[in-house]
C-alpha atoms as a PDB file:
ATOM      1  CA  UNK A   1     -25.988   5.218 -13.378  1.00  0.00           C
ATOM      2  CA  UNK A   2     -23.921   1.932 -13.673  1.00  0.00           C
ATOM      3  CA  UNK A   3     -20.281   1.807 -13.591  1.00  0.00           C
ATOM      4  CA  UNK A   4     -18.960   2.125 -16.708  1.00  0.00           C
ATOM      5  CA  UNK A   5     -21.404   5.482 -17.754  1.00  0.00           C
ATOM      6  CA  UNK A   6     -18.955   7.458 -17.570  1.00  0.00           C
ATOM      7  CA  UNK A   7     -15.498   5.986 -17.512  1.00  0.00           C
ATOM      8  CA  UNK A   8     -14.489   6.487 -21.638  1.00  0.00           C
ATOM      9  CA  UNK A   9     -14.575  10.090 -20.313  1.00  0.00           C
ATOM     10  CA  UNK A  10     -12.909   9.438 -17.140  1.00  0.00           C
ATOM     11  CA  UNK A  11     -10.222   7.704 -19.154  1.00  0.00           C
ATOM     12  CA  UNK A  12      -9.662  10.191 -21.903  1.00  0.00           C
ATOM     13  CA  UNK A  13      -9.384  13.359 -19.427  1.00  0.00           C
ATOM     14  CA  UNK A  14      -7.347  11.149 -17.439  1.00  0.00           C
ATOM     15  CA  UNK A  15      -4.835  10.844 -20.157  1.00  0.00           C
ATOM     16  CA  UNK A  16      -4.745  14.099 -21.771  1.00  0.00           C
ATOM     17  CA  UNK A  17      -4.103  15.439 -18.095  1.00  0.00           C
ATOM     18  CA  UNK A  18      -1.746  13.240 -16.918  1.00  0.00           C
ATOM     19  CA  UNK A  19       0.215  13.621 -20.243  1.00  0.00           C
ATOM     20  CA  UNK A  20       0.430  17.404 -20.005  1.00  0.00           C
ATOM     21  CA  UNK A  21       1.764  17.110 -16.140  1.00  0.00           C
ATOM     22  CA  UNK A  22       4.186  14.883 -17.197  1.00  0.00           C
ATOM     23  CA  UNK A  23       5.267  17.093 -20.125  1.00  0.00           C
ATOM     24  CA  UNK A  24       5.075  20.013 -18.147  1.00  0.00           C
ATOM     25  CA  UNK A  25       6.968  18.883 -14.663  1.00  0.00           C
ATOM     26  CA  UNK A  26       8.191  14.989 -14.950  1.00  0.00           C
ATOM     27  CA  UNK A  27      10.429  15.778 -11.732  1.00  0.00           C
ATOM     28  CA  UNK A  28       6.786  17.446  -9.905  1.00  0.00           C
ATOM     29  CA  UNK A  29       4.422  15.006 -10.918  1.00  0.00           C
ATOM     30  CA  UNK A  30       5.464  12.220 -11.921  1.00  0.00           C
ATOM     31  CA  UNK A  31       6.186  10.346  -8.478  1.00  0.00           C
ATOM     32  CA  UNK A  32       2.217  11.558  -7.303  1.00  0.00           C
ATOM     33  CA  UNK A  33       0.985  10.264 -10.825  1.00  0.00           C
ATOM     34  CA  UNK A  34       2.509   6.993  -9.683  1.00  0.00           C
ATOM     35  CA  UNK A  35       1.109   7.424  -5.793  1.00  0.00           C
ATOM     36  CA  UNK A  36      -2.203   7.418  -7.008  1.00  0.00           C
ATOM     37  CA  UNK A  37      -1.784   4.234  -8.747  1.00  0.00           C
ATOM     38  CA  UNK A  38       0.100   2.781  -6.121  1.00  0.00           C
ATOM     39  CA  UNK A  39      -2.588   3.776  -3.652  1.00  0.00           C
ATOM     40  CA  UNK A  40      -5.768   1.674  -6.133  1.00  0.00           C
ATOM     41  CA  UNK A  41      -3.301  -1.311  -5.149  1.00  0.00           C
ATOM     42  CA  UNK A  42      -1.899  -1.096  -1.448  1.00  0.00           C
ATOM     43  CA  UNK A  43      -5.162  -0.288  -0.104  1.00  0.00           C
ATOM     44  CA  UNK A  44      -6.864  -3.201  -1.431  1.00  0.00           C
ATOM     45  CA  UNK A  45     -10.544  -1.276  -2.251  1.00  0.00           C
ATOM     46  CA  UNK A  46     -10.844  -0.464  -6.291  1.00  0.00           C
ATOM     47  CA  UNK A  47     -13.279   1.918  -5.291  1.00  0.00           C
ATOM     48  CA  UNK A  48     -11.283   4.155  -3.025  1.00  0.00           C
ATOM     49  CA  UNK A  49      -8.343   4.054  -5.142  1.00  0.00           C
ATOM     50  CA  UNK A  50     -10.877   5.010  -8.335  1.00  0.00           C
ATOM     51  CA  UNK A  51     -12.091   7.837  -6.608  1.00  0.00           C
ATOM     52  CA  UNK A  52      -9.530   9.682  -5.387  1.00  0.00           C
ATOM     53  CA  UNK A  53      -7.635   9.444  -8.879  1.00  0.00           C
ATOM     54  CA  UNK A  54     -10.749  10.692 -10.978  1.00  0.00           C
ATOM     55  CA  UNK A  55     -11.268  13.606  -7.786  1.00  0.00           C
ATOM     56  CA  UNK A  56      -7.679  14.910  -8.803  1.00  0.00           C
ATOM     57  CA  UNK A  57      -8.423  14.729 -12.103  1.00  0.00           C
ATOM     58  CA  UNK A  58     -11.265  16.745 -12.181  1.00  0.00           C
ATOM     59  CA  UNK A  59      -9.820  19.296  -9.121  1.00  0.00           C
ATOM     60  CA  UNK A  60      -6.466  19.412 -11.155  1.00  0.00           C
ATOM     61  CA  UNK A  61      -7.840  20.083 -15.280  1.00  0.00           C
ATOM     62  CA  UNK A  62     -10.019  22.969 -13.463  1.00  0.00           C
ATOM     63  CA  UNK A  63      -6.927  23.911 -10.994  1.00  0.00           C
ATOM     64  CA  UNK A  64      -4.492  23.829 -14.541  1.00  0.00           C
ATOM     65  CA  UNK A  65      -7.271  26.220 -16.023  1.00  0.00           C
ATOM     66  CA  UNK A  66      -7.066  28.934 -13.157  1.00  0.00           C
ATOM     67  CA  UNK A  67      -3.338  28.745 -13.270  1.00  0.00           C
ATOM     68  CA  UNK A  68      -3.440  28.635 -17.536  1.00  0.00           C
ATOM     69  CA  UNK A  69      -1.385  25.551 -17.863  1.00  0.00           C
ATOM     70  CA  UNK A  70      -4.607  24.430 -19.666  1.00  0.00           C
ATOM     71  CA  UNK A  71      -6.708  26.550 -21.872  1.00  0.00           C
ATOM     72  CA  UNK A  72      -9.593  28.676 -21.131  1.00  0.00           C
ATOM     73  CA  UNK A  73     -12.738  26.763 -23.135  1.00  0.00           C
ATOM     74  CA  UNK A  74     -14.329  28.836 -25.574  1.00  0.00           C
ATOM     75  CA  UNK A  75     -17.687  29.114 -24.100  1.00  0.00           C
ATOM     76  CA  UNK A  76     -16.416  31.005 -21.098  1.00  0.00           C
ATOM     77  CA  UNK A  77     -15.857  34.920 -20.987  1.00  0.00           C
ATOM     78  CA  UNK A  78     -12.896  34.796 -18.590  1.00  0.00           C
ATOM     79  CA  UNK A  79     -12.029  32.396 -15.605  1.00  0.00           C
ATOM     80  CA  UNK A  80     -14.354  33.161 -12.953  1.00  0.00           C
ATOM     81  CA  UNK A  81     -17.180  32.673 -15.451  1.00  0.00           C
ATOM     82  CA  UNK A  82     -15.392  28.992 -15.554  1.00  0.00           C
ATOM     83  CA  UNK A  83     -15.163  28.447 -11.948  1.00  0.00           C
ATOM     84  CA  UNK A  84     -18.801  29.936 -11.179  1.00  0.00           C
ATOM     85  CA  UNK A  85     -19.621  27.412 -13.707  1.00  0.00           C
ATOM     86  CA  UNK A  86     -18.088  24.280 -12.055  1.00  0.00           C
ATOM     87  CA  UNK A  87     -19.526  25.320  -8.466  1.00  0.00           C
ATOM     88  CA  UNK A  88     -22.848  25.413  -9.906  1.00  0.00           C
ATOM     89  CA  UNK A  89     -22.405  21.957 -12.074  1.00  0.00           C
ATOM     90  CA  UNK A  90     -20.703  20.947  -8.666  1.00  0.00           C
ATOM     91  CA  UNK A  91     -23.796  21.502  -6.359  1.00  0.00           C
ATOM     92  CA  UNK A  92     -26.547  21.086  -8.486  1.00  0.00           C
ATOM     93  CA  UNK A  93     -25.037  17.772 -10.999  1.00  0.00           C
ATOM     94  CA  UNK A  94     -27.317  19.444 -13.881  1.00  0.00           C
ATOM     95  CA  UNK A  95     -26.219  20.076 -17.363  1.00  0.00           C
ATOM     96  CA  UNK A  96     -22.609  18.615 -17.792  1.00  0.00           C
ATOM     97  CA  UNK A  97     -20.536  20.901 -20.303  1.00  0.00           C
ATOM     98  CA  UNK A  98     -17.785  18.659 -20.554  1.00  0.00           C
ATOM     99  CA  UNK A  99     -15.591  15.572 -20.241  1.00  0.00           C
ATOM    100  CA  UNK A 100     -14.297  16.870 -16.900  1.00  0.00           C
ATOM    101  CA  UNK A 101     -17.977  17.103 -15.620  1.00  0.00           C
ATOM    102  CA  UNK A 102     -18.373  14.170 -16.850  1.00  0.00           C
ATOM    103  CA  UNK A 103     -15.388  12.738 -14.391  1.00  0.00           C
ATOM    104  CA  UNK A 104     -17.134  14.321 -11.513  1.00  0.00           C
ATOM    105  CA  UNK A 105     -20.138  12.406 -12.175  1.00  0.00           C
ATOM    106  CA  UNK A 106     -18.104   9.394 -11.883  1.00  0.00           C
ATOM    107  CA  UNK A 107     -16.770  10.929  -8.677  1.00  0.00           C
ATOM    108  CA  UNK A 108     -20.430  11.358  -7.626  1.00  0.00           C
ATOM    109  CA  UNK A 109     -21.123   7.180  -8.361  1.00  0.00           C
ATOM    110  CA  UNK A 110     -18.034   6.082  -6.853  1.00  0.00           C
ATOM    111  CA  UNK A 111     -18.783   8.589  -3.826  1.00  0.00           C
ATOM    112  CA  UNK A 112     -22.107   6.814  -3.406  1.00  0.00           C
ATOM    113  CA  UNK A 113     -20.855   3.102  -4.158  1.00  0.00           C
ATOM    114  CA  UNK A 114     -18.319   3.530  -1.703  1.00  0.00           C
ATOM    115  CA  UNK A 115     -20.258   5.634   0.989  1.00  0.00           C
ATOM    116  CA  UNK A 116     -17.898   8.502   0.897  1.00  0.00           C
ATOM    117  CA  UNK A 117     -19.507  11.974   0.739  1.00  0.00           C
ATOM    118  CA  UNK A 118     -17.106  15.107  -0.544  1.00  0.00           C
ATOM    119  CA  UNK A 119     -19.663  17.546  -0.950  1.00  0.00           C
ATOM    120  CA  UNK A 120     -18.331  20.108   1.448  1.00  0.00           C
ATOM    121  CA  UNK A 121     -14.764  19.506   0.305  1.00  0.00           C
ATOM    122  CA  UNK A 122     -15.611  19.831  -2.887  1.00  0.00           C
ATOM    123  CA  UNK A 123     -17.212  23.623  -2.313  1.00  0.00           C
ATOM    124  CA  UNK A 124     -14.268  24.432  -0.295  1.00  0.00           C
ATOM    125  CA  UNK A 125     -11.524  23.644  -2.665  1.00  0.00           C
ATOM    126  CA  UNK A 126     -13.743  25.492  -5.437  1.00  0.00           C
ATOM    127  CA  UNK A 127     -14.163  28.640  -3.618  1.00  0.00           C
ATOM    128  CA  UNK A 128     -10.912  28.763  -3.063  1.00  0.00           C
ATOM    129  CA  UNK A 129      -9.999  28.153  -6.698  1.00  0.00           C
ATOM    130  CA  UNK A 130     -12.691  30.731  -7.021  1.00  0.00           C
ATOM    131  CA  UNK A 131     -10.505  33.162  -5.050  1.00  0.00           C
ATOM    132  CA  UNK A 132      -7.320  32.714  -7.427  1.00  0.00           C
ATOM    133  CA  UNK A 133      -9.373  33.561 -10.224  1.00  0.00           C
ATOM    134  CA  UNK A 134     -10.343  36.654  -9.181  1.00  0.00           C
ATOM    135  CA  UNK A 135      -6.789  37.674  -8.544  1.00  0.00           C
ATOM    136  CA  UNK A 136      -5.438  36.017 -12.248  1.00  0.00           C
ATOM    137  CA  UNK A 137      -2.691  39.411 -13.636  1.00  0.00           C
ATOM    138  CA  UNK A 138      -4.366  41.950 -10.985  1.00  0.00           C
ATOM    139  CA  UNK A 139      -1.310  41.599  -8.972  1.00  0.00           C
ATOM    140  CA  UNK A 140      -3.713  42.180  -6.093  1.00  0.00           C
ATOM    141  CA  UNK A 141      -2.008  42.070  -2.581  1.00  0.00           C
ATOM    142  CA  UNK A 142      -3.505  39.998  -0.203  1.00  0.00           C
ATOM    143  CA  UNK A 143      -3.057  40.379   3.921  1.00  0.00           C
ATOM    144  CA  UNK A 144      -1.454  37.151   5.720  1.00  0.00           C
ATOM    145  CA  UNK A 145      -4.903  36.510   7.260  1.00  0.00           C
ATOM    146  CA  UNK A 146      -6.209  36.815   3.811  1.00  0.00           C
ATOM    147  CA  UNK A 147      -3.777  33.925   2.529  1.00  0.00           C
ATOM    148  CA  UNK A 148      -4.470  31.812   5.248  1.00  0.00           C
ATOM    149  CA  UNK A 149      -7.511  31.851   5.630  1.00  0.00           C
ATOM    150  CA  UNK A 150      -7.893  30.446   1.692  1.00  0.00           C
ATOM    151  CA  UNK A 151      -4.682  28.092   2.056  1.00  0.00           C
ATOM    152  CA  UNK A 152      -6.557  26.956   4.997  1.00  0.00           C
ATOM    153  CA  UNK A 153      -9.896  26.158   2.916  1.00  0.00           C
ATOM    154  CA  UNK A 154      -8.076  24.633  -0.065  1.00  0.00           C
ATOM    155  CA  UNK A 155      -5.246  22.698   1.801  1.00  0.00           C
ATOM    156  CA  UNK A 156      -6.782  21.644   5.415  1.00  0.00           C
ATOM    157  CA  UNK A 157     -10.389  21.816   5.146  1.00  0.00           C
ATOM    158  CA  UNK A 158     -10.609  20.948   1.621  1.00  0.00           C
ATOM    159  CA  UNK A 159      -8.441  18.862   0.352  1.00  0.00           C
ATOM    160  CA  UNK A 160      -6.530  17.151   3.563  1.00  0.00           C
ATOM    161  CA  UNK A 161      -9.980  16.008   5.032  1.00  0.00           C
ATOM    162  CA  UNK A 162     -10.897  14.711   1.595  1.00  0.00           C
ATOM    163  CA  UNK A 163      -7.792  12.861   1.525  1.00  0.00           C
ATOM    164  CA  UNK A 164      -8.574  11.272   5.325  1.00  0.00           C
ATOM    165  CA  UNK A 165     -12.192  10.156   4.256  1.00  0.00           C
ATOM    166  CA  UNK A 166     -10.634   7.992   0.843  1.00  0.00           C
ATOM    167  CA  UNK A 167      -8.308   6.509   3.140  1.00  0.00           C
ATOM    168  CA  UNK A 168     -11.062   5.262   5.787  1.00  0.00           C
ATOM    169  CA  UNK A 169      -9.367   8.039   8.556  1.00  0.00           C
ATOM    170  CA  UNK A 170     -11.243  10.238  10.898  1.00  0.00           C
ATOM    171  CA  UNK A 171     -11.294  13.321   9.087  1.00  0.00           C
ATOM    172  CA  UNK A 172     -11.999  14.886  12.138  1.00  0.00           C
ATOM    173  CA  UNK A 173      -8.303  14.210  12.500  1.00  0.00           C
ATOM    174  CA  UNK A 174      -7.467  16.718  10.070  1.00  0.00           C
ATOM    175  CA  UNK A 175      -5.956  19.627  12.668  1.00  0.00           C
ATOM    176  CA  UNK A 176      -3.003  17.080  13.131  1.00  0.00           C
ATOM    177  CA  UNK A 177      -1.744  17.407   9.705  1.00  0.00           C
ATOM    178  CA  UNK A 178      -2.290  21.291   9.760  1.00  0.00           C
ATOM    179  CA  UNK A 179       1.564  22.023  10.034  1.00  0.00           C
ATOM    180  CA  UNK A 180       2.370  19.671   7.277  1.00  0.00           C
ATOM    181  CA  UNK A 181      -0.811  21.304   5.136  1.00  0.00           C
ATOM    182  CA  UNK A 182       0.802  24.851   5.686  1.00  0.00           C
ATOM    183  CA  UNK A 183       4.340  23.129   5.085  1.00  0.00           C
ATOM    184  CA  UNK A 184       3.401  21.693   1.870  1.00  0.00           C
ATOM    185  CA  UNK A 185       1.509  24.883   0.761  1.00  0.00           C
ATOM    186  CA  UNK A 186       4.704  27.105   1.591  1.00  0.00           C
ATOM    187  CA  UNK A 187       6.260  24.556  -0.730  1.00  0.00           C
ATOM    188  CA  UNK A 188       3.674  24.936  -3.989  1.00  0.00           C
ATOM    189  CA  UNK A 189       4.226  28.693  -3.308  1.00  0.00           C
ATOM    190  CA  UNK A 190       7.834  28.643  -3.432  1.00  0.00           C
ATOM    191  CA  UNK A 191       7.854  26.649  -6.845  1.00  0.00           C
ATOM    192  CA  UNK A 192       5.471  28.431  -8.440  1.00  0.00           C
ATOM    193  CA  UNK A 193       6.629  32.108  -7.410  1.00  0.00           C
ATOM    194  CA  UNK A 194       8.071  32.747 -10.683  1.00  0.00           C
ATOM    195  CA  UNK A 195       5.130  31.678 -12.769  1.00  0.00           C
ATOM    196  CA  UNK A 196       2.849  32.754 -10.551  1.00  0.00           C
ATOM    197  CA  UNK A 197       3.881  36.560 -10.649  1.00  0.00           C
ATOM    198  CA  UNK A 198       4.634  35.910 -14.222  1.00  0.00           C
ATOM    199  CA  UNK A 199       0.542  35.416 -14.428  1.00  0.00           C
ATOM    200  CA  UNK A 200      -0.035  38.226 -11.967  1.00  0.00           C
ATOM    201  CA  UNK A 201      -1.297  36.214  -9.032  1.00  0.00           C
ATOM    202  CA  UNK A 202       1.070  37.583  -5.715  1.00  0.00           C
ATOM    203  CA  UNK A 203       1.012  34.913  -2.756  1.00  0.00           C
ATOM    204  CA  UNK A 204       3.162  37.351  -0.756  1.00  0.00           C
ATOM    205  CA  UNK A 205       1.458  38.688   1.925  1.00  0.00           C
ATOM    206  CA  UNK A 206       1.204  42.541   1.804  1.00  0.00           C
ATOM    207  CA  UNK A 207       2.421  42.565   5.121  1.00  0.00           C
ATOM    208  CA  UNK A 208       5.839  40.979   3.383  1.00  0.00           C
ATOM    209  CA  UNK A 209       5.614  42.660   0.641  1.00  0.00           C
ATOM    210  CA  UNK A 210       6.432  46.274   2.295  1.00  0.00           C
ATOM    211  CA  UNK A 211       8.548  44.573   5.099  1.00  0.00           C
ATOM    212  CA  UNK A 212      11.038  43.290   2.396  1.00  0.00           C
ATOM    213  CA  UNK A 213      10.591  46.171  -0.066  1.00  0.00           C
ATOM    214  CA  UNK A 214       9.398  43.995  -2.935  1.00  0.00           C
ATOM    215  CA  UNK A 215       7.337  46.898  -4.638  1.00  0.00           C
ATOM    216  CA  UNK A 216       3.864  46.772  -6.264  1.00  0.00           C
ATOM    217  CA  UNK A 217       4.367  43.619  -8.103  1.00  0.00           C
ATOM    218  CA  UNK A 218       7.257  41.927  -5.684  1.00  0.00           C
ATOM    219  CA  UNK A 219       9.975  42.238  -8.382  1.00  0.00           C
ATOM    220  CA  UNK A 220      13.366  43.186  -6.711  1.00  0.00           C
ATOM    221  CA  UNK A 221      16.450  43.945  -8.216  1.00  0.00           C
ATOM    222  CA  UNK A 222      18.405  44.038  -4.541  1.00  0.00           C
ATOM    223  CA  UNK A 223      17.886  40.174  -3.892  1.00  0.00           C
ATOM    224  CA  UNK A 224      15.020  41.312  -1.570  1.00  0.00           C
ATOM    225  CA  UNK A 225      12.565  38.373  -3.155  1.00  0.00           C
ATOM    226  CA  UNK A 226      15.731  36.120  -2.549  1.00  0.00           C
ATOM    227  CA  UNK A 227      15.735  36.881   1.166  1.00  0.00           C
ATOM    228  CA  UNK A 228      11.923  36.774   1.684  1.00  0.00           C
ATOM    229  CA  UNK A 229      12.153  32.745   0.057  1.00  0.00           C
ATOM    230  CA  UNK A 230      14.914  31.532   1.914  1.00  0.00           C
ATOM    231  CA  UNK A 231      12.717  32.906   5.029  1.00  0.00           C
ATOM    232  CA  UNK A 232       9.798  31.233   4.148  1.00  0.00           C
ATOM    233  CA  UNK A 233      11.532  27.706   3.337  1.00  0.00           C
ATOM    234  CA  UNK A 234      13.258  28.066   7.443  1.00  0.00           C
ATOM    235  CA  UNK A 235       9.736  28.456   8.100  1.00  0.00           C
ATOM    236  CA  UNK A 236       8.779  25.439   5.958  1.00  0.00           C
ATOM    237  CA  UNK A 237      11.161  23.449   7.708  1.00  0.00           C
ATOM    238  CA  UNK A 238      10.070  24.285  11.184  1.00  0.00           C
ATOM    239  CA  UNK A 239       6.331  23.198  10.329  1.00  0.00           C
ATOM    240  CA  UNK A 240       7.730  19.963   9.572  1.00  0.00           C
ATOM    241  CA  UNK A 241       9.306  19.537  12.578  1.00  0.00           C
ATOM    242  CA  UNK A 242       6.222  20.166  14.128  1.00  0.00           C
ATOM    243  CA  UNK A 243       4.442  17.909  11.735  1.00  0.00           C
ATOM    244  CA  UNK A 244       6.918  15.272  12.871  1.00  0.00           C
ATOM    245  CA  UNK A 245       6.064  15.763  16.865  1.00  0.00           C
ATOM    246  CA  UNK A 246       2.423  15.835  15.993  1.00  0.00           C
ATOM    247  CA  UNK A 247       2.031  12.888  13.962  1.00  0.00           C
ATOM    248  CA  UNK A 248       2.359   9.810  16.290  1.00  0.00           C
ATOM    249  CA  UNK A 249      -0.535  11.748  17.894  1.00  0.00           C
ATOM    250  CA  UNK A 250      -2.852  11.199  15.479  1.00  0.00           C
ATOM    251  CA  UNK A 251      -3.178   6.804  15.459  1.00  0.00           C
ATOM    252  CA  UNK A 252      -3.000   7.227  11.573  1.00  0.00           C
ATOM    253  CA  UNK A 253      -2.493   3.402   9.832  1.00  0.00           C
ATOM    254  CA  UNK A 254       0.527   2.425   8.513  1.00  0.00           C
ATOM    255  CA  UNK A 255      -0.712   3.066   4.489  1.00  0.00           C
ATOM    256  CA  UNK A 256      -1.700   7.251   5.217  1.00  0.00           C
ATOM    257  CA  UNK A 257       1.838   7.226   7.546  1.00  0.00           C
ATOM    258  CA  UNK A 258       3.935   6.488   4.206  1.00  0.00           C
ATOM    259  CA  UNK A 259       1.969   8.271   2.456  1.00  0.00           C
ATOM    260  CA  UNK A 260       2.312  11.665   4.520  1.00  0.00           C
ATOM    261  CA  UNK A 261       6.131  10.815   5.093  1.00  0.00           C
ATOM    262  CA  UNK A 262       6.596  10.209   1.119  1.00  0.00           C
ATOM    263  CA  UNK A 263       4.300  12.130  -0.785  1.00  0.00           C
ATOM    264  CA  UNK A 264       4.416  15.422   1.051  1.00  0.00           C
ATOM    265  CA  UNK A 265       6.994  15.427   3.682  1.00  0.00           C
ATOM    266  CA  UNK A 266       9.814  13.996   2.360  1.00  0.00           C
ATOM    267  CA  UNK A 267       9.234  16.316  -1.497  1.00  0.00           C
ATOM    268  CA  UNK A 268       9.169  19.543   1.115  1.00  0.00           C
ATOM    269  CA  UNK A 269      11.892  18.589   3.487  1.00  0.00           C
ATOM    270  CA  UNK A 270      14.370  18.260  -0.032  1.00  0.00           C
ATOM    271  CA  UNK A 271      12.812  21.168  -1.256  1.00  0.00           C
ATOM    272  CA  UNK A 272      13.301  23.901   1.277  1.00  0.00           C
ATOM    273  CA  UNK A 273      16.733  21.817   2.200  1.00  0.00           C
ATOM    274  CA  UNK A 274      17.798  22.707  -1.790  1.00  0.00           C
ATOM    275  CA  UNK A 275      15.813  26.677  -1.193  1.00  0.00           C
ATOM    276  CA  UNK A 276      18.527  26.928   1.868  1.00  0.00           C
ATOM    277  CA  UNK A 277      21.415  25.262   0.215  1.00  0.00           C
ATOM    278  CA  UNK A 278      21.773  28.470  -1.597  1.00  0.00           C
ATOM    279  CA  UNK A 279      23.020  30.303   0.950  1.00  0.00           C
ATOM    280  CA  UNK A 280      26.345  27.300   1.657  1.00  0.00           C
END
């Protein structure tokens, strides 16, 4: 494989994404579009910054098909055919379907040119994918040790400690940026409540869900749901804090710092600030 085998792909999923998270959020996604560039630039290594934009490309077009901002293909049954699909193509690099396979192969080269290996994140943020899928308009309820243990495989385990190894930091560093992980992940949720009950996917806990009388599928007509969010961005905001105290901790360089302080915490910290605004 040389490096340019599978870049025209690269490039063309690359756009078509990046154009429909633009059209779909500009306020969301446009600033991280922009990160990602920023980051091929300020960390002086190509190959770094390469990888970790074609690794969100390819974890975002399958993340967008779970969630149906992007279609289903045709040659799958339902979405848990697609995402047993991509594990397999994942582990085994055999039979690529299409042009987003084709971006993880280019993931796989610049993994190997730059000696980065994301094999276990990779399974980990699928399998947790894997979980959503099985829950797409069951309304299932989950328990709070349900829902953490799969925010902690996607956000912590998966994708944090990804993140670390691109930017050359001990991933083994990972549990210091677990308060900002579940910060973050309380933020996604918060966002994405409406659409995501819309779609039949509940990230209430059960436990929540018959402590604030939200019924089957947590739709309220007291202003229950109301209460329950402005809880969970207080909580949002303490986790920062914590993130805050725990940070200096970790020896982090000065490029992962700014990023953590203005691609995560800084988004979250006006987010849940807006969430509790409500109640002025």
């Amino acid at each position: 494989m040389n490096d340019t085998s599978h870049t025209d792909q690269f490039k063309q999923v690359q756009r078509e994404l990046f154009s429909r998270l633009i059209n779909r959020n500009s306020k969301k996604y446009k600033s991280f579009l922009w990160f990602l560039r920023f980051f091929k630039y300020a960390s002086m290594d190509a190959d770094r910054g390469n990888l970790l934009e074609a690794y969100y490309v390819f974890m975002r077009y399958v993340d967008d098909v779970i969630d149906g901002d992007a279609p289903l293909p045709a040659r799958y049954t339902s979405k848990v055919d697609f995402l047993a699909e991509k594990l397999r193509f994942t582990n085994t690099l055999n039979n690529p379907l299409d042009d987003a396979d084709q971006v993880f192969l280019y993931c796989q080269y610049l993994q190997q040119k730059t000696g980065i290996s994301l094999n276990d994140e990779t399974k980990d943020i699928l399998m947790a994918m894997y979980f959503d899928a099985k829950r797409v308009g069951t309304a299932t309820q989950a328990t709070q040790q349900e829902l953490d243990d799969h925010y902690f495989m996607l956000d912590i385990r998966g994708t944090i400690r990804a993140t670390l190894k691109v930017f050359g930091e001990d991933p083994d560093k990972v549990g210091f940026l677990v308060p900002l992980g579940r910060a973050t992940r309380i933020q996604y949720d918060l966002e994405d409540l409406s659409s995501d009950l819309q779609a039949g996917i509940i990230n209430i806990p059960s436990e929540d869900m018959i402590k604030y009388k939200l019924g089957d599928r947590a739709h309220s007509d007291n202003g229950n749901l109301d209460i329950w969010t402005m809880e969970k961005a207080r909580e949002g905001m303490m986790l920062l804090d914590e993130h805050r105290i725990q940070l200096p901790k970790a020896g982090f360089r000065l490029l992962t710092r700014a990023t953590l302080k203005w691609v995560y915490e800084y988004p979250a910290h006006k987010y849940f600030k807006s969430v509790l605004n409500k109640t002025d």
